[in-house]
C-alpha atoms as a PDB file:
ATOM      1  CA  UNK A   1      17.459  62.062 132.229  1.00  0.00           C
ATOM      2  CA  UNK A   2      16.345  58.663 131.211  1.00  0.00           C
ATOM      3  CA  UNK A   3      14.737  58.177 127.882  1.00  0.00           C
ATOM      4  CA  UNK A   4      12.459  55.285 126.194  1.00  0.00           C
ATOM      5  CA  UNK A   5      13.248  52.778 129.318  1.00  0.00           C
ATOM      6  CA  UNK A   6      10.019  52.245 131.328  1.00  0.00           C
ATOM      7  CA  UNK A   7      10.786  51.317 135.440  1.00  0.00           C
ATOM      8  CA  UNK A   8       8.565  49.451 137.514  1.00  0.00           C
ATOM      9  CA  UNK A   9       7.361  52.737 139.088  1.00  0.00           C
ATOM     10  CA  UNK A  10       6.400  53.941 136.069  1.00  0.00           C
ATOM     11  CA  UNK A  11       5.051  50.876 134.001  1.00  0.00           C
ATOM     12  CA  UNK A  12       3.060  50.989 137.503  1.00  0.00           C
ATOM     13  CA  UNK A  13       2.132  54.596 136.726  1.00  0.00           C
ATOM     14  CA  UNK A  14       1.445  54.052 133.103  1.00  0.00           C
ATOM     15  CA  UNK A  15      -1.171  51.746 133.807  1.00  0.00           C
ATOM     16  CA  UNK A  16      -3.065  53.298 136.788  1.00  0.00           C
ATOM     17  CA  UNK A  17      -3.285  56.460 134.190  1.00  0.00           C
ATOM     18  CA  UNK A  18      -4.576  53.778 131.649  1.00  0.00           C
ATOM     19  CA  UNK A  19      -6.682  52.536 134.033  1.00  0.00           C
ATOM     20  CA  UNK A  20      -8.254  56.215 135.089  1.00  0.00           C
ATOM     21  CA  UNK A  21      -8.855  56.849 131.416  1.00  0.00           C
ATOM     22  CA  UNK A  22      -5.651  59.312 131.349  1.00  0.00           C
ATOM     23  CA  UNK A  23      -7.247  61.564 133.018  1.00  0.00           C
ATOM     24  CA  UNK A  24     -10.146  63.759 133.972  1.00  0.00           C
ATOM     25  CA  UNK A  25     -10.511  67.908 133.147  1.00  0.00           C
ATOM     26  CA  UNK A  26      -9.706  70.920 135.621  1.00  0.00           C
ATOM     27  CA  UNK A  27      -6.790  71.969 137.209  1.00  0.00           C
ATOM     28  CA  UNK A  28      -4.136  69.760 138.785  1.00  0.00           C
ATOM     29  CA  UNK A  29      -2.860  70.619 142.456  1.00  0.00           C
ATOM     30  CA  UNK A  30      -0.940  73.486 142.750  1.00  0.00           C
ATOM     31  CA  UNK A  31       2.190  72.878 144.249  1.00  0.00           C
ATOM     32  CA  UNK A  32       4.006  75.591 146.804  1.00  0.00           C
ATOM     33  CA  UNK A  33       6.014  78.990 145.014  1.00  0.00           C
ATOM     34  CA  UNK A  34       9.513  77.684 145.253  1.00  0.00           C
ATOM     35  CA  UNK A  35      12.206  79.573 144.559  1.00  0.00           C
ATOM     36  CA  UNK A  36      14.613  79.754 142.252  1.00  0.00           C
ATOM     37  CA  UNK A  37      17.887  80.946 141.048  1.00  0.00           C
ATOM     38  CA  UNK A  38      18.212  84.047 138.428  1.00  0.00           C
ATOM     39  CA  UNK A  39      14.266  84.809 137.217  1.00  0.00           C
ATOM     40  CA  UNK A  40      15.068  87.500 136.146  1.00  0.00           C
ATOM     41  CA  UNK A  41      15.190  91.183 138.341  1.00  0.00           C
ATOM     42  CA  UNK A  42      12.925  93.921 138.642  1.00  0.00           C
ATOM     43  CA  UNK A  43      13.507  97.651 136.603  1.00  0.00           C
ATOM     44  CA  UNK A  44      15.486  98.580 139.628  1.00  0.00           C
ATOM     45  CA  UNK A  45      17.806  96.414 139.645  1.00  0.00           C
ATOM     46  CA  UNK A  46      15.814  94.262 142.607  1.00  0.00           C
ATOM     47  CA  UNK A  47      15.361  90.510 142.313  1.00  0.00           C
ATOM     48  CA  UNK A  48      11.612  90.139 140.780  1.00  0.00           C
ATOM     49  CA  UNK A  49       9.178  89.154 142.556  1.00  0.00           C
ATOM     50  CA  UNK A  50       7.840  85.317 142.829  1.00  0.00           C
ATOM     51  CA  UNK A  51       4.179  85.516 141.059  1.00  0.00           C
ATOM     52  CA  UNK A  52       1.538  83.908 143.522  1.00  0.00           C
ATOM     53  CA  UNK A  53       1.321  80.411 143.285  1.00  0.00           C
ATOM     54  CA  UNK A  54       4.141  79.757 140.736  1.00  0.00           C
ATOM     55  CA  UNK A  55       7.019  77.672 140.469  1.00  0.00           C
ATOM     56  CA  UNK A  56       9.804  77.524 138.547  1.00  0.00           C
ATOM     57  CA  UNK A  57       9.965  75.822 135.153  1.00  0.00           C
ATOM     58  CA  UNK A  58      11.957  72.379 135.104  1.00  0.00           C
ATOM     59  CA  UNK A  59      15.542  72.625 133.959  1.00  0.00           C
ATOM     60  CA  UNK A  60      16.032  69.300 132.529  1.00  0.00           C
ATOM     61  CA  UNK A  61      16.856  68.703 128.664  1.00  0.00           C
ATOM     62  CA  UNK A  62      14.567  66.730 127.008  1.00  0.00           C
ATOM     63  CA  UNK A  63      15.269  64.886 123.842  1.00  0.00           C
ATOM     64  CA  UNK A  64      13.735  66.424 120.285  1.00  0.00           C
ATOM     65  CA  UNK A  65      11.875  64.425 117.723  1.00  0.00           C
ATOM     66  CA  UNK A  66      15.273  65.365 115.718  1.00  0.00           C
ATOM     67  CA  UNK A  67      17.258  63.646 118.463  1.00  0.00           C
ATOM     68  CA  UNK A  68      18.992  67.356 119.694  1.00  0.00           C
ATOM     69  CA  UNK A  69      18.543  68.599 123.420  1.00  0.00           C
ATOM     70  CA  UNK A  70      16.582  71.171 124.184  1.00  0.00           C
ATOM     71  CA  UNK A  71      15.068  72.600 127.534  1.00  0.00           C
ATOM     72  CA  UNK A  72      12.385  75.317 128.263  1.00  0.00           C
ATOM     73  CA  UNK A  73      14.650  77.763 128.935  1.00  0.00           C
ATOM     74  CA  UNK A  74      15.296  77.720 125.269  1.00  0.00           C
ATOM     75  CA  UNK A  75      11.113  79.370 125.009  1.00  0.00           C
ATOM     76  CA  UNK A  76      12.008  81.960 127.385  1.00  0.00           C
ATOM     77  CA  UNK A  77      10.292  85.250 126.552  1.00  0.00           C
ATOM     78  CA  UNK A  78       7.401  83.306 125.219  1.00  0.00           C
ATOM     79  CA  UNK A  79       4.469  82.316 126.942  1.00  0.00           C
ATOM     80  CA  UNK A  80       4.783  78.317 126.539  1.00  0.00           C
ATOM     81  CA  UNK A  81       1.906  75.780 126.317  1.00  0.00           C
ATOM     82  CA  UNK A  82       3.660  72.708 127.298  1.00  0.00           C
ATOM     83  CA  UNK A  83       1.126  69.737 126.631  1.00  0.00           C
ATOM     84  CA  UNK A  84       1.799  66.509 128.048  1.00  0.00           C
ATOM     85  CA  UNK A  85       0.622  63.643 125.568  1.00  0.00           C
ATOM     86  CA  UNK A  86       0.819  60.205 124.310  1.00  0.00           C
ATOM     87  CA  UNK A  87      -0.252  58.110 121.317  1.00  0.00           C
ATOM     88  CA  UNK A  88      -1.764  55.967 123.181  1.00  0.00           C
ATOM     89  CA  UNK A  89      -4.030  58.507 125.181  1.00  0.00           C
ATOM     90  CA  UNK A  90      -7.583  58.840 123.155  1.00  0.00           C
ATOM     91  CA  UNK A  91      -8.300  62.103 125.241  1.00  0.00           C
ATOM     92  CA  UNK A  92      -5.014  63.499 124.216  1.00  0.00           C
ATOM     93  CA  UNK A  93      -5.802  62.574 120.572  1.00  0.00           C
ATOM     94  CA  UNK A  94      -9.545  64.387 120.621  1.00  0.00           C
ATOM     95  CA  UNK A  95      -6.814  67.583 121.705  1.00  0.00           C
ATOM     96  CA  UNK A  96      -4.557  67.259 119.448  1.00  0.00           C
ATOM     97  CA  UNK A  97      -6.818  69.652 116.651  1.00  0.00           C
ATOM     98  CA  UNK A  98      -7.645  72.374 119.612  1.00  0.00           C
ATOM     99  CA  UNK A  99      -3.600  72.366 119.890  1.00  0.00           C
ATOM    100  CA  UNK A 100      -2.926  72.519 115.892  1.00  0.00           C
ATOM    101  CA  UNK A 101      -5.469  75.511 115.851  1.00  0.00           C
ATOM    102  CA  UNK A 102      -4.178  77.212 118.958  1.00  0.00           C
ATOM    103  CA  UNK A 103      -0.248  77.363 117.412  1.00  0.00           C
ATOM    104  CA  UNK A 104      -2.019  78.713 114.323  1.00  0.00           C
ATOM    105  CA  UNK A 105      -4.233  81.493 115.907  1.00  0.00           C
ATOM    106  CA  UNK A 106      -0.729  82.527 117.822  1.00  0.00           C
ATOM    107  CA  UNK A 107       1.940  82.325 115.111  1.00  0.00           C
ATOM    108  CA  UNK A 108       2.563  85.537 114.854  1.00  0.00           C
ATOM    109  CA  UNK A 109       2.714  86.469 118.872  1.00  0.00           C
ATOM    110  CA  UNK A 110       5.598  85.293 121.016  1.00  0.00           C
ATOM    111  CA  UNK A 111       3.618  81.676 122.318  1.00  0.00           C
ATOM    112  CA  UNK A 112       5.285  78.655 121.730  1.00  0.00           C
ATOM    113  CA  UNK A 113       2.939  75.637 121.659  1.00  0.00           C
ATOM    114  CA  UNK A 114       5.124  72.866 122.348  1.00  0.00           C
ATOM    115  CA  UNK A 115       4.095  68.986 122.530  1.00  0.00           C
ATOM    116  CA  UNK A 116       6.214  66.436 125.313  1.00  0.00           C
ATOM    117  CA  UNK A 117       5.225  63.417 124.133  1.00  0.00           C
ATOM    118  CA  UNK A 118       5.699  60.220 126.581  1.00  0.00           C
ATOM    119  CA  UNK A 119       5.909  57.045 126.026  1.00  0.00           C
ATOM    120  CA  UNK A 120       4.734  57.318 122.528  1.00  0.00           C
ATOM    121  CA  UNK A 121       7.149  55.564 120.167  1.00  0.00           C
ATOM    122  CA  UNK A 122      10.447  55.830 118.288  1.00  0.00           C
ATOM    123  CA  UNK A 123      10.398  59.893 116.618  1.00  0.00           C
ATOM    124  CA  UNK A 124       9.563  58.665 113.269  1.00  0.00           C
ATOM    125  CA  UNK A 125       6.658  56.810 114.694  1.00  0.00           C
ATOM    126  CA  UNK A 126       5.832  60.174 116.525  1.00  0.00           C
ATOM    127  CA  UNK A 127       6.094  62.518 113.616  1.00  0.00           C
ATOM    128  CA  UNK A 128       3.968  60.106 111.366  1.00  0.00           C
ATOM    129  CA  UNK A 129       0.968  60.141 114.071  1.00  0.00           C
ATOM    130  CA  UNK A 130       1.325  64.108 114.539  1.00  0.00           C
ATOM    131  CA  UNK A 131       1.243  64.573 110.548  1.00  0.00           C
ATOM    132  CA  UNK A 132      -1.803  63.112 110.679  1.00  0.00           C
ATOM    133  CA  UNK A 133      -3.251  65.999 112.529  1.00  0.00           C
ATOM    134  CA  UNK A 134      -1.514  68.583 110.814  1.00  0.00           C
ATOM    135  CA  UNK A 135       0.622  69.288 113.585  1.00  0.00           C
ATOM    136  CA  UNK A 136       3.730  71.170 113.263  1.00  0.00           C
ATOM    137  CA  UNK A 137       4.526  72.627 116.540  1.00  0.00           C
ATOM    138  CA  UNK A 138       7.431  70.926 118.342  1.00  0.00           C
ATOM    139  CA  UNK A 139       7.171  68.041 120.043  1.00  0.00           C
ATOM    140  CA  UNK A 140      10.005  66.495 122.482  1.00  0.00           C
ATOM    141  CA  UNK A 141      10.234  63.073 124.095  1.00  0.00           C
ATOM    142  CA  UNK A 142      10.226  61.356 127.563  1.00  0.00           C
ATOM    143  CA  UNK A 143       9.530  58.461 129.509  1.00  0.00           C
ATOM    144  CA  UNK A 144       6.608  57.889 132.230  1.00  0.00           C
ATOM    145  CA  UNK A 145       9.116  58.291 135.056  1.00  0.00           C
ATOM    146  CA  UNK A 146      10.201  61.691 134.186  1.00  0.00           C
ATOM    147  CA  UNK A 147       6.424  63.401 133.399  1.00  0.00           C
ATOM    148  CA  UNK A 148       5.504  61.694 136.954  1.00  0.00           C
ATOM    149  CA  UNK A 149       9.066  63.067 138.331  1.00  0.00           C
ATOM    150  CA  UNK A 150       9.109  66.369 136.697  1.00  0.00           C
ATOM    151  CA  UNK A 151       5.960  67.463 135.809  1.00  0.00           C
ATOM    152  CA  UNK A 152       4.279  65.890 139.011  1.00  0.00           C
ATOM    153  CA  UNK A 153       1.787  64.206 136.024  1.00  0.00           C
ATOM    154  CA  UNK A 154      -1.291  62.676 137.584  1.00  0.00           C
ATOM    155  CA  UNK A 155      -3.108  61.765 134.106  1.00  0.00           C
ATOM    156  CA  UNK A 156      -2.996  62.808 130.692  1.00  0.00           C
ATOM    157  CA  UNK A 157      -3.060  65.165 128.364  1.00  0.00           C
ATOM    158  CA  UNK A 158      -1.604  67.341 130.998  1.00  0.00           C
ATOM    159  CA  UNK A 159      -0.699  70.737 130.304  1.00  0.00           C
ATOM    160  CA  UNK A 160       1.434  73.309 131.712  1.00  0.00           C
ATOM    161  CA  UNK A 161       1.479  77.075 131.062  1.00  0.00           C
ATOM    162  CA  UNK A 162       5.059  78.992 131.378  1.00  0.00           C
ATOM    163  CA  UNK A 163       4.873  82.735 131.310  1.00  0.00           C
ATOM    164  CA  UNK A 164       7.587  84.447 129.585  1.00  0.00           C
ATOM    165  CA  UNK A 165      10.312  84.880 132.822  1.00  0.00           C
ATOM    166  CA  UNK A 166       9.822  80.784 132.888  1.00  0.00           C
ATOM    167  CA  UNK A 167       7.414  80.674 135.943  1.00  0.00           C
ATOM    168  CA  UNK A 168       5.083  77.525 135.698  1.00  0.00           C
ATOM    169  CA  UNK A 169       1.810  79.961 136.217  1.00  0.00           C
ATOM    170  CA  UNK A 170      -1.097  76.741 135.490  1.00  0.00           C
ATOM    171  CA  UNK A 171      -1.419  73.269 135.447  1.00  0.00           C
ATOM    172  CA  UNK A 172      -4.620  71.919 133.390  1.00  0.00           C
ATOM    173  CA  UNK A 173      -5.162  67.970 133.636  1.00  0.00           C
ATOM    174  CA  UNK A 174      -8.031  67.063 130.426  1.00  0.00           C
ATOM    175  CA  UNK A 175      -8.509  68.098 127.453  1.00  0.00           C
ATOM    176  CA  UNK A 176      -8.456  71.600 126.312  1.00  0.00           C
ATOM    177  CA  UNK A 177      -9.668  73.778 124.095  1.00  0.00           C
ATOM    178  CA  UNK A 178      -8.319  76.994 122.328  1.00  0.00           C
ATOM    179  CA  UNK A 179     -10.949  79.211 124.462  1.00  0.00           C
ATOM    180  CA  UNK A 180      -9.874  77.694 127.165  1.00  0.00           C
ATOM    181  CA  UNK A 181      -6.262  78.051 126.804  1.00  0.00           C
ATOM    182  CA  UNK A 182      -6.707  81.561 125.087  1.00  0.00           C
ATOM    183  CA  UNK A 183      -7.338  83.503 127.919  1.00  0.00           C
ATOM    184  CA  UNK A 184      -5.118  82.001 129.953  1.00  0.00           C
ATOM    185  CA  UNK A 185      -2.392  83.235 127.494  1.00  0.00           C
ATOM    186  CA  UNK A 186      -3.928  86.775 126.698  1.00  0.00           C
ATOM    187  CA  UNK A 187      -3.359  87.252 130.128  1.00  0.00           C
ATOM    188  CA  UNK A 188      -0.116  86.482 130.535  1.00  0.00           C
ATOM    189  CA  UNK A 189       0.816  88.448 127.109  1.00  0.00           C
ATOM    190  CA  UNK A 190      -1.118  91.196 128.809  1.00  0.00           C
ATOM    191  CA  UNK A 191       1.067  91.030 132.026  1.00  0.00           C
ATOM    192  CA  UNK A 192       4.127  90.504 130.492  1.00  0.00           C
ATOM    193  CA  UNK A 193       3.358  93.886 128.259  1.00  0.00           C
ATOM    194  CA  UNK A 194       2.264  92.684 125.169  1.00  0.00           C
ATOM    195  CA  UNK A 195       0.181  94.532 122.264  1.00  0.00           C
ATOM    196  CA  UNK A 196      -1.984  92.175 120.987  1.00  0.00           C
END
């Protein structure tokens, strides 16, 4: 995985997203169920069962604001809000306090809020704009070329819901809010047997 080094395809990216206002709200495209190796198996013993319209979490490593690796496997067993952001990205700044709020309202229940933040700066430059907002939720780092390549990004803030077994279960281009993201995550909790 590439990091901090902007290619043609994605400087070209980068500024059609600029140029769209980084994005509008709704969902993105769902993409096919693919499948993937070891999610997991069933009670019996029995491979589980794909949920409808998933896909499987990316398995890349992505670089931490503290300069370790660190992939989403790591969150597995939480439900993970994965919010694709950038400084640069006034929607994703009007966000950032629904984010800050929605790591506080689920501290205590296993949801990890997690920031990717792309093309956004050295870390230190990073972690200065986040304290700003009060945000203390993680917050990893890539380029352009791998939200596009991983994440299929179309605009941004972009984010990506992970239930607990590490199946991609929404995709949410625009700003959103804790309601908005709430029940998407109760229900998941819910499924995966949670007490709230």
């Amino acid at each position: 995985m590439k990091f901090g080094v902007l290619t043609r395809r994605g400087a070209a990216a980068f500024a059609a997203l600029i140029g769209f206002g980084c994005g509008t709200a709704g969902d993105a495209p769902d993409a096919a169920a693919e499948a993937a190796p070891d999610r997991g198996a069933a009670a019996n013993g029995a491979p589980a069962e794909i949920p409808s319209g998933a896909k499987p979490a990316p398995g890349e490593s992505f670089r931490t604001l503290e300069g370790a690796e660190a992939t989403l496997e790591d969150l597995r067993g939480n439900v993970v809000v994965a919010n694709l952001w950038g400084t640069w990205c006034l929607p994703c700044r009007e966000e950032l306090p629904e984010l800050v709020e929605l790591a506080r309202v689920y501290a205590d229940r296993p949801v990890a809020v997690l920031g990717l933040a792309v093309e956004s700066g050295s870390p230190e430059e990073i972690r200065d704009f986040l304290a700003d907002f009060g945000a203390g939720y993680p917050n990893w780092i890539l380029g352009m070329d791998d939200a596009v390549a991983t994440f299929a990004a179309v605009g941004f803030p972009t984010t990506v819901i992970v239930d607990p077994e590490g199946w991609i279960r929404k995709e949410l281009l625009g700003p959103q809010t804790v309601a908005s993201l709430s029940g998407e995550i109760d229900a998941l909790l819910l499924g995966a047997g949670s007490v709230r």
